[in-house]
Protein backbone atom coordinates (compact mmCIF):
# COMPACT_ATOMS: atom_id res chain seq x y z
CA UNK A 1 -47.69 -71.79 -63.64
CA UNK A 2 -45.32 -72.23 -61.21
CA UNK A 3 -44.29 -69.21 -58.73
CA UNK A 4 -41.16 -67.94 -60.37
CA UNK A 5 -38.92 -69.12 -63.75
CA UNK A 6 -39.52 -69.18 -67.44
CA UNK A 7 -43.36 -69.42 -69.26
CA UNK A 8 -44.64 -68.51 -72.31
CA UNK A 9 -47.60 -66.81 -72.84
CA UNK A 10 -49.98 -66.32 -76.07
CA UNK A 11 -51.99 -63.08 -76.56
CA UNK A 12 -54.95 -61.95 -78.68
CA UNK A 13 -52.73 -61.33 -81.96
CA UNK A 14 -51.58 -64.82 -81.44
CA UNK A 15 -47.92 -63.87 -81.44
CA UNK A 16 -45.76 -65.78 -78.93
CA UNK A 17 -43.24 -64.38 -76.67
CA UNK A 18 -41.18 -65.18 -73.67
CA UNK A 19 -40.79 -63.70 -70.78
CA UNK A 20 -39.11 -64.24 -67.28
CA UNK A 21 -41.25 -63.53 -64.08
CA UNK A 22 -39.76 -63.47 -60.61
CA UNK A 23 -41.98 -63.48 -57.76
CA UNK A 24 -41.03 -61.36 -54.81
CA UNK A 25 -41.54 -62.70 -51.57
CA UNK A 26 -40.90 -60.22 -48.21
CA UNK A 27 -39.00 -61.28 -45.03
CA UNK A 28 -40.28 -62.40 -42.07
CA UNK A 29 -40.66 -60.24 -39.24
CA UNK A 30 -37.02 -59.94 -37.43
CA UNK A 31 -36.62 -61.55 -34.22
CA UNK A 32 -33.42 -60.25 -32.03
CA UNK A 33 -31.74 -62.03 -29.62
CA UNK A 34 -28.91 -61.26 -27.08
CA UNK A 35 -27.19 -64.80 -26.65
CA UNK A 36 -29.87 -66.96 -26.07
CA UNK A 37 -32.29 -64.50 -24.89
CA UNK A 38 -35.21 -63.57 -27.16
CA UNK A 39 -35.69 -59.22 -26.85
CA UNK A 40 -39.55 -58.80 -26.60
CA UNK A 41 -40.78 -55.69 -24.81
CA UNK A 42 -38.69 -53.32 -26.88
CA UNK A 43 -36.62 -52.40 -23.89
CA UNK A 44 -32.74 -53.85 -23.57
CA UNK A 45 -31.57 -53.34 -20.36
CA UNK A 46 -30.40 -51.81 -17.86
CA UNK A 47 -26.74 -52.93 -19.37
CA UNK A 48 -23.72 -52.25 -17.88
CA UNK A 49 -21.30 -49.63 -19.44
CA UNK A 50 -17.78 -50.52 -20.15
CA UNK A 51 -19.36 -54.27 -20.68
CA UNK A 52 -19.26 -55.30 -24.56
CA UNK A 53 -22.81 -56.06 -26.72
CA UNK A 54 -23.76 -58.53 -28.77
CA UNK A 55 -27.16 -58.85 -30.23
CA UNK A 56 -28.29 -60.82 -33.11
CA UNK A 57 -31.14 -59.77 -35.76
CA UNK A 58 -32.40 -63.02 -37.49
CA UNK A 59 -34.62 -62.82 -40.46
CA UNK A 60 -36.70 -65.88 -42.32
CA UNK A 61 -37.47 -65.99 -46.00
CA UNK A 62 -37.66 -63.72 -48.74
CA UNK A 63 -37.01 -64.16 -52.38
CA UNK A 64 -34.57 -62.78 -52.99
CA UNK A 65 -32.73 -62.99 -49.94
CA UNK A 66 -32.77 -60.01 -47.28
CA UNK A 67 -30.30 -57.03 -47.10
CA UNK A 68 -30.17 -56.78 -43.06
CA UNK A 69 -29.14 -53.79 -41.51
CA UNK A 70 -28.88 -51.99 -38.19
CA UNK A 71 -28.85 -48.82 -37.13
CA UNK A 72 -28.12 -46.43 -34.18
CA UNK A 73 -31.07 -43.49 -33.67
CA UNK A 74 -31.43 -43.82 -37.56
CA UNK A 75 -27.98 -43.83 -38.34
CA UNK A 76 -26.54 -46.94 -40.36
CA UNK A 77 -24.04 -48.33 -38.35
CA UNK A 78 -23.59 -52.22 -39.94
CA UNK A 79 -25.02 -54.00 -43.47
CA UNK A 80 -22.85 -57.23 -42.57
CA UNK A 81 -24.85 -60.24 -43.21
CA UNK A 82 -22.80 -62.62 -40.63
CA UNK A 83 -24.31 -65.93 -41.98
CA UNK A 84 -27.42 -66.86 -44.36
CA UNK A 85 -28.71 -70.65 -43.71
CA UNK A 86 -31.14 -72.15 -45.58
CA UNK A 87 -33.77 -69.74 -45.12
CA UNK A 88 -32.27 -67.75 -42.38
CA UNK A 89 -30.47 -64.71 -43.14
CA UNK A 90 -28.74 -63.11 -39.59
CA UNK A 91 -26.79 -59.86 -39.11
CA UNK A 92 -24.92 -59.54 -35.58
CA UNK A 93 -24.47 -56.33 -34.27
CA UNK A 94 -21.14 -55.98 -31.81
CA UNK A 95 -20.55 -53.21 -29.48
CA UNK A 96 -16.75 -53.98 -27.74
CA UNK A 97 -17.33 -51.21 -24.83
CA UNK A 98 -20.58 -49.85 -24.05
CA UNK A 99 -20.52 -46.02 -23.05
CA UNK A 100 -23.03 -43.76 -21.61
CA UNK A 101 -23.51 -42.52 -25.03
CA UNK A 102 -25.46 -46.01 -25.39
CA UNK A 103 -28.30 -44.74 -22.75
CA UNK A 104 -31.58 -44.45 -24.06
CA UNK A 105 -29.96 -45.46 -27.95
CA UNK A 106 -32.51 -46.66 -30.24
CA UNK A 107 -31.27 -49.84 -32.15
CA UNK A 108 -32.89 -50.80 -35.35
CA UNK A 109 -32.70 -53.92 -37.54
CA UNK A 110 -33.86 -53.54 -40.84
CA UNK A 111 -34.18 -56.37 -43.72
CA UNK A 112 -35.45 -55.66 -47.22
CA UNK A 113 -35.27 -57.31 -50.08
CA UNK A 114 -36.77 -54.88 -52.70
CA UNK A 115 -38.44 -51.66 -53.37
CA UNK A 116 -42.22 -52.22 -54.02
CA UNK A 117 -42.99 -54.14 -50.54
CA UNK A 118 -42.41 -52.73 -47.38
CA UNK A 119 -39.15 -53.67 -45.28
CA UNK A 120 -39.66 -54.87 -41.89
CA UNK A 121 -37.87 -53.59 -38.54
CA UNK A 122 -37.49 -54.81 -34.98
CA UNK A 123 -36.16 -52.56 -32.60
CA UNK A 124 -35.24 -51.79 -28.58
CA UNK A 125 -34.20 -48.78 -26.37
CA UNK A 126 -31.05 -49.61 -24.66
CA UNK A 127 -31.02 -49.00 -20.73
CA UNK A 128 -27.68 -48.19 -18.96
CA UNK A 129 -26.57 -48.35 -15.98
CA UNK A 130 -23.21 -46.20 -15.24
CA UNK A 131 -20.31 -48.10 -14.20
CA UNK A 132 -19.12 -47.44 -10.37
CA UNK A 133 -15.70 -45.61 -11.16
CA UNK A 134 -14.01 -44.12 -8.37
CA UNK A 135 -13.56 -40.58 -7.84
CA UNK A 136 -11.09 -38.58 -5.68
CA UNK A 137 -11.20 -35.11 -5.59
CA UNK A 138 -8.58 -32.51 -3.67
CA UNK A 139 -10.14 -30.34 -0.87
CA UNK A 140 -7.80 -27.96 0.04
CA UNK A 141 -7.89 -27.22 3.51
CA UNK A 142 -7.75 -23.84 4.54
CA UNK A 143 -4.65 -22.60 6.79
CA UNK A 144 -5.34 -20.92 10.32
C-alpha cells in the first residue's frame, strides 16, 4: 500500500469495498527570516520606528499544503499565502511604518494543515527603538 490514493480492502465476511485514504502529513517547523537574515533567538530588534518591516515565515511540507498565518499578541493580522513552491509554502508579513505600538509586540507565524495534529509556530518579540523627533516647547518668560 502506497501512502495515500485508492485500495481495496477484503474483510472477514468477504465482502469487498472501496475506500479512499489520505495520509496527513504536518509542516515543518517555520523558519522566519527578515531579508536574508535567519531570526533565531526569538528577539527582533531593536528596529527603528517610522522604518517599514518585512519578515518572511517559510514553511516545508505537509499534505495537504499549510494554511500560514501571523499574528500580533494573538491577534490574526494576515492568512496571505504570498507564494507556495514545490514544497515550500511562505507567508510575508509587511509592516509600512513601524510605531511605538510595535515595542515589545509578539509576532506569531502559524501553519496548519488539519485538525488532529498539532500546528506549529515560530515566533519573536519585537525591540524598538524610538525615532529622534525634535521637540520645541514655549517657555514663557516671566516679565519684571
Amino acid at each position: 500500500m502506497m501512502d495515500g490514493g485508492d485500495d481495496v480492502c477484503f474483510y472477514a465476511s468477504s465482502r469487498r469495498t472501496h475506500l479512499s485514504l489520505w495520509v496527513v502529513e504536518p509542516p515543518s517547523q517555520p523558519i522566519l527570516r527578515v531579508g536574508d537574515r535567519r531570526v533565531m533567538d526569538g528577539v527582533l530588534g531593536p528596529l527603528q520606528e517610522d522604518t517599514a518591516l518585512a519578515i518572511t515565515c517559510t514553511v516545508a511540507g505537509g499534505v495537504p499544503p499549510p494554511s500560514v498565518e501571523w499574528k500580533r499578541d494573538g491577534e490574526v493580522v494576515d492568512t496571505v499565502v504570498e507564494s507556495r513552491q514545490g514544497e515550500l509554502t511562505v507567508n510575508e508579513l509587511r509592516v509600512l511604518r513601524l510605531s511605538r505600538g510595535f515595542h515589545n509586540a509578539h509576532l506569531s507565524c502559524t501553519a496548519k494543515n488539519n485538525n488532529v495534529t498539532s500546528h506549529v509556530t515560530a515566533s519573536v518579540t519585537v525591540t524598538m527603538n524610538p525615532s529622534t523627533r525634535s521637540h520645541s516647547a514655549v517657555i514663557p518668560i516671566p516679565s519684571i
